[in-house]
N, C-alpha and C. Protein backbone atom coordinates (compact mmCIF):
# COMPACT_ATOMS: atom_id res chain seq x y z
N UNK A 1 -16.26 17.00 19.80
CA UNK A 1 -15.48 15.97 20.41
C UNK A 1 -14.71 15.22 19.32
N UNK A 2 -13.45 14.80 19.49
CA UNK A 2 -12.75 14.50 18.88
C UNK A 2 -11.91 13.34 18.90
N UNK A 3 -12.46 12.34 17.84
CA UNK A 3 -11.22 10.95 18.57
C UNK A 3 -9.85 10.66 18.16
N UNK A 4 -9.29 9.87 18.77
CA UNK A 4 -7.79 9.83 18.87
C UNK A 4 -7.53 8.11 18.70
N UNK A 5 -6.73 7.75 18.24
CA UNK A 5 -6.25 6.05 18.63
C UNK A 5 -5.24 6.55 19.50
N UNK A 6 -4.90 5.36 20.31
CA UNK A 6 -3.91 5.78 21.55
C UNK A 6 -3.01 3.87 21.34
N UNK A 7 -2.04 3.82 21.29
CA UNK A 7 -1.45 2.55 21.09
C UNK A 7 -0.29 2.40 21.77
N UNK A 8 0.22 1.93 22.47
CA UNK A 8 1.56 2.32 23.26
C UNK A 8 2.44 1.18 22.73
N UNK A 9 3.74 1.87 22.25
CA UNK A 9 4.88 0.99 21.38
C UNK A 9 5.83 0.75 21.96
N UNK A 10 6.70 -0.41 22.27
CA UNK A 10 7.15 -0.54 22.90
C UNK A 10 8.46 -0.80 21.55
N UNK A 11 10.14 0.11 21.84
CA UNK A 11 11.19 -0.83 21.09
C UNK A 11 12.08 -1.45 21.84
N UNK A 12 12.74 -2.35 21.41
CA UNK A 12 13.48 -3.18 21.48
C UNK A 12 15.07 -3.09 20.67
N UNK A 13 16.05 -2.98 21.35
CA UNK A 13 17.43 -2.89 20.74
C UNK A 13 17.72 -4.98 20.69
N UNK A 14 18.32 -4.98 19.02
CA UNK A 14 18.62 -6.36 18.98
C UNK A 14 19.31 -6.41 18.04
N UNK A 15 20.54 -7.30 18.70
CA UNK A 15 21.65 -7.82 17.46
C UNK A 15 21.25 -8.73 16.64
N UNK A 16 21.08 -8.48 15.20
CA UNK A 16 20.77 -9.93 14.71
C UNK A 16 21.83 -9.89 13.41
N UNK A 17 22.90 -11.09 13.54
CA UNK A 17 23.85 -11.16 12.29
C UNK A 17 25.00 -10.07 12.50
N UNK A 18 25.09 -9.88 13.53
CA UNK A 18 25.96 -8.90 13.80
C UNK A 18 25.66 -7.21 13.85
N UNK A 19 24.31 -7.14 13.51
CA UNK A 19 23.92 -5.31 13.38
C UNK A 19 22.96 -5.32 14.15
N UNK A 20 23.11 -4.07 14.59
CA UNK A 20 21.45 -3.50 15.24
C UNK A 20 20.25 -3.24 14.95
N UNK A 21 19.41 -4.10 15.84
CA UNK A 21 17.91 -3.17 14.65
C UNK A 21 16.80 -3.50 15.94
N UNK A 22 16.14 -2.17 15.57
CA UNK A 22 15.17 -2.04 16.49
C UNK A 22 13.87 -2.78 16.20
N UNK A 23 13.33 -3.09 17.30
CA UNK A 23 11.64 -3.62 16.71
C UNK A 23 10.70 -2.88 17.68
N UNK A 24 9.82 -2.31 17.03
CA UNK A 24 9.02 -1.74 17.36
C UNK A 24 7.83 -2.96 17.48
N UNK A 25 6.75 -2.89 18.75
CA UNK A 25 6.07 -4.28 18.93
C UNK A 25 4.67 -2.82 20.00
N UNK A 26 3.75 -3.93 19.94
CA UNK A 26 2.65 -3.19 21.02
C UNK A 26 2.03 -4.56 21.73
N UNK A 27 1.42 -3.42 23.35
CA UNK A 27 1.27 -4.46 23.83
C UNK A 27 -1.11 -4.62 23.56
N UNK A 28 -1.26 -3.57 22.70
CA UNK A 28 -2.45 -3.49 22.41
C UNK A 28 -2.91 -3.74 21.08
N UNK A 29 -1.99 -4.06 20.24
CA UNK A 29 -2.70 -4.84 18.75
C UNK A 29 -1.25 -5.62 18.50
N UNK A 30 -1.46 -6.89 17.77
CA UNK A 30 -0.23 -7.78 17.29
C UNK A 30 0.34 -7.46 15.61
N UNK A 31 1.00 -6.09 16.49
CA UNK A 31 1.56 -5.72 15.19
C UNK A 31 3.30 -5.63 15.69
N UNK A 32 4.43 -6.15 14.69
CA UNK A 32 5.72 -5.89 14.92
C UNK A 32 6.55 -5.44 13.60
N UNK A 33 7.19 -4.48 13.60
CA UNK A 33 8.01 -3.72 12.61
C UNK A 33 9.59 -3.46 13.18
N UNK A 34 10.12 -3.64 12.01
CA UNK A 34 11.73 -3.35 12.35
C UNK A 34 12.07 -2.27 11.63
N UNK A 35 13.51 -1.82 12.02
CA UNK A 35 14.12 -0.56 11.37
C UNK A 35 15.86 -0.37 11.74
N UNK A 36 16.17 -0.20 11.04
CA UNK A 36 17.51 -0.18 11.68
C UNK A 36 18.00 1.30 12.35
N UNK A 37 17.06 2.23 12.63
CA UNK A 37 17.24 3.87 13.50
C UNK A 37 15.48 3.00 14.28
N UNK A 38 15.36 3.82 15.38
CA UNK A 38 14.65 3.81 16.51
C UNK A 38 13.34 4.70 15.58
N UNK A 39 13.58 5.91 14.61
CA UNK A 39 12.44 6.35 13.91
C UNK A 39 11.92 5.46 12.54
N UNK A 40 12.90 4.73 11.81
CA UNK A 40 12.48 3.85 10.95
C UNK A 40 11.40 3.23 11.28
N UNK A 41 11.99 1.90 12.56
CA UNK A 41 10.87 1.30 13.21
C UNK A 41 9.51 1.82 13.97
N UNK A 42 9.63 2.88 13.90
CA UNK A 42 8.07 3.84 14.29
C UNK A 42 7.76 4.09 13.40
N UNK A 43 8.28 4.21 12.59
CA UNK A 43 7.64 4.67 11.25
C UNK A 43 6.73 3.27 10.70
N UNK A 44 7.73 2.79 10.14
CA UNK A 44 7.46 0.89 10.20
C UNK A 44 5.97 0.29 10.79
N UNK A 45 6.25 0.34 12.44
CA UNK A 45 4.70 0.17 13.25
C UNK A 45 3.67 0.66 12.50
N UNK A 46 3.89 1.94 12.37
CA UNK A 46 2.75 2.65 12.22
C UNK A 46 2.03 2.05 11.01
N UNK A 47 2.77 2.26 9.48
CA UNK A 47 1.93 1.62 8.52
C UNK A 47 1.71 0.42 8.72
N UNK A 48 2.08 -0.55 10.08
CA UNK A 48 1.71 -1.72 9.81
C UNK A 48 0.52 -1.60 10.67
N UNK A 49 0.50 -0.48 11.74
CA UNK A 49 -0.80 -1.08 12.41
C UNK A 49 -1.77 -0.44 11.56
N UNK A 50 -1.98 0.93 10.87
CA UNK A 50 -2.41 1.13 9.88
C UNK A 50 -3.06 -0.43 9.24
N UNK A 51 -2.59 -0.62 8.58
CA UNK A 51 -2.88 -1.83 7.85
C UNK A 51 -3.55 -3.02 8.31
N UNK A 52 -3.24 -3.07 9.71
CA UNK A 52 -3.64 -4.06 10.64
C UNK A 52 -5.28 -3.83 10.82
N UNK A 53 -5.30 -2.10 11.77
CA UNK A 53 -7.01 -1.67 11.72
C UNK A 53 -7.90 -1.90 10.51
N UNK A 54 -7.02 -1.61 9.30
CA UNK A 54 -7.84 -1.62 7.92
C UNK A 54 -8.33 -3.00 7.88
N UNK A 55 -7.73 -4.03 8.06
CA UNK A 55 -8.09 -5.66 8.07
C UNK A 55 -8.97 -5.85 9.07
N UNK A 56 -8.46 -5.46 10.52
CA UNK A 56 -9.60 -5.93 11.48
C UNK A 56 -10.32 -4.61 12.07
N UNK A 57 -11.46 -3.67 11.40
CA UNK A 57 -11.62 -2.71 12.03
C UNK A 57 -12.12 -3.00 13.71
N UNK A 58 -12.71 -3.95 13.62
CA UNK A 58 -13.43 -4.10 15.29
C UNK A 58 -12.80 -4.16 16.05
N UNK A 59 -10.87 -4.17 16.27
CA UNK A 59 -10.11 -3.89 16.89
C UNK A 59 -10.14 -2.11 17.56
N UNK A 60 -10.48 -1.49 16.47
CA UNK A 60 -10.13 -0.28 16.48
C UNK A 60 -10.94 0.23 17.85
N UNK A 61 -12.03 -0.34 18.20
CA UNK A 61 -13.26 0.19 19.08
C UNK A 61 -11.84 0.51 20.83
N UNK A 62 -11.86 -0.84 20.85
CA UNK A 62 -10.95 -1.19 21.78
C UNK A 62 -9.80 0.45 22.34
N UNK A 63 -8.99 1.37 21.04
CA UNK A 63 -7.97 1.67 20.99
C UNK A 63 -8.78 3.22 21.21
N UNK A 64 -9.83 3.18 20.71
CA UNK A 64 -9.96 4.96 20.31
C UNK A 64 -10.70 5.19 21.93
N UNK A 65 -9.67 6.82 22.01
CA UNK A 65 -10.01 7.65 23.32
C UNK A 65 -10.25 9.14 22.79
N UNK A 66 -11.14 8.92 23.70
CA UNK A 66 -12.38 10.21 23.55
C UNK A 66 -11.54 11.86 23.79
N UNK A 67 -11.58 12.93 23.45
CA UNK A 67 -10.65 14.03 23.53
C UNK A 67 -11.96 15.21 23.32
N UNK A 68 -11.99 15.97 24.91
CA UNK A 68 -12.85 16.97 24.71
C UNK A 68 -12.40 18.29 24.40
């Protein structure tokens, strides 16, 4: 059996200063990353929620789904 984190990301298109930039945000850990391409900001999320679990692991319980 094999576990998985499962996190669902939600982006966001936003003008700020005149340019576009995406934010990548979740509605299951308070993590938010920007990027100016739609893969930057996934990219972005990711090492931040990365970073986020590493700080609070007892979050992590919450996220991981079971894979038979």
């Amino acid at each position: 059996m094999e576990k998985e984190i499962g996190i669902d990301i939600v982006i966001e298109r936003e003008e700020v200063e005149g340019e576009t930039v995406f934010i990548a945000s979740s509605p299951d850990i308070n993590v938010f990353a920007e990027g100016k391409t739609i893969e930057e900001s996934t990219e972005n999320f990711i090492e931040g929620a990365k970073n986020h679990l590493e700080t609070f692991p007892e979050e992590r319980q919450f996220l991981i789904k079971i894979r038979s």
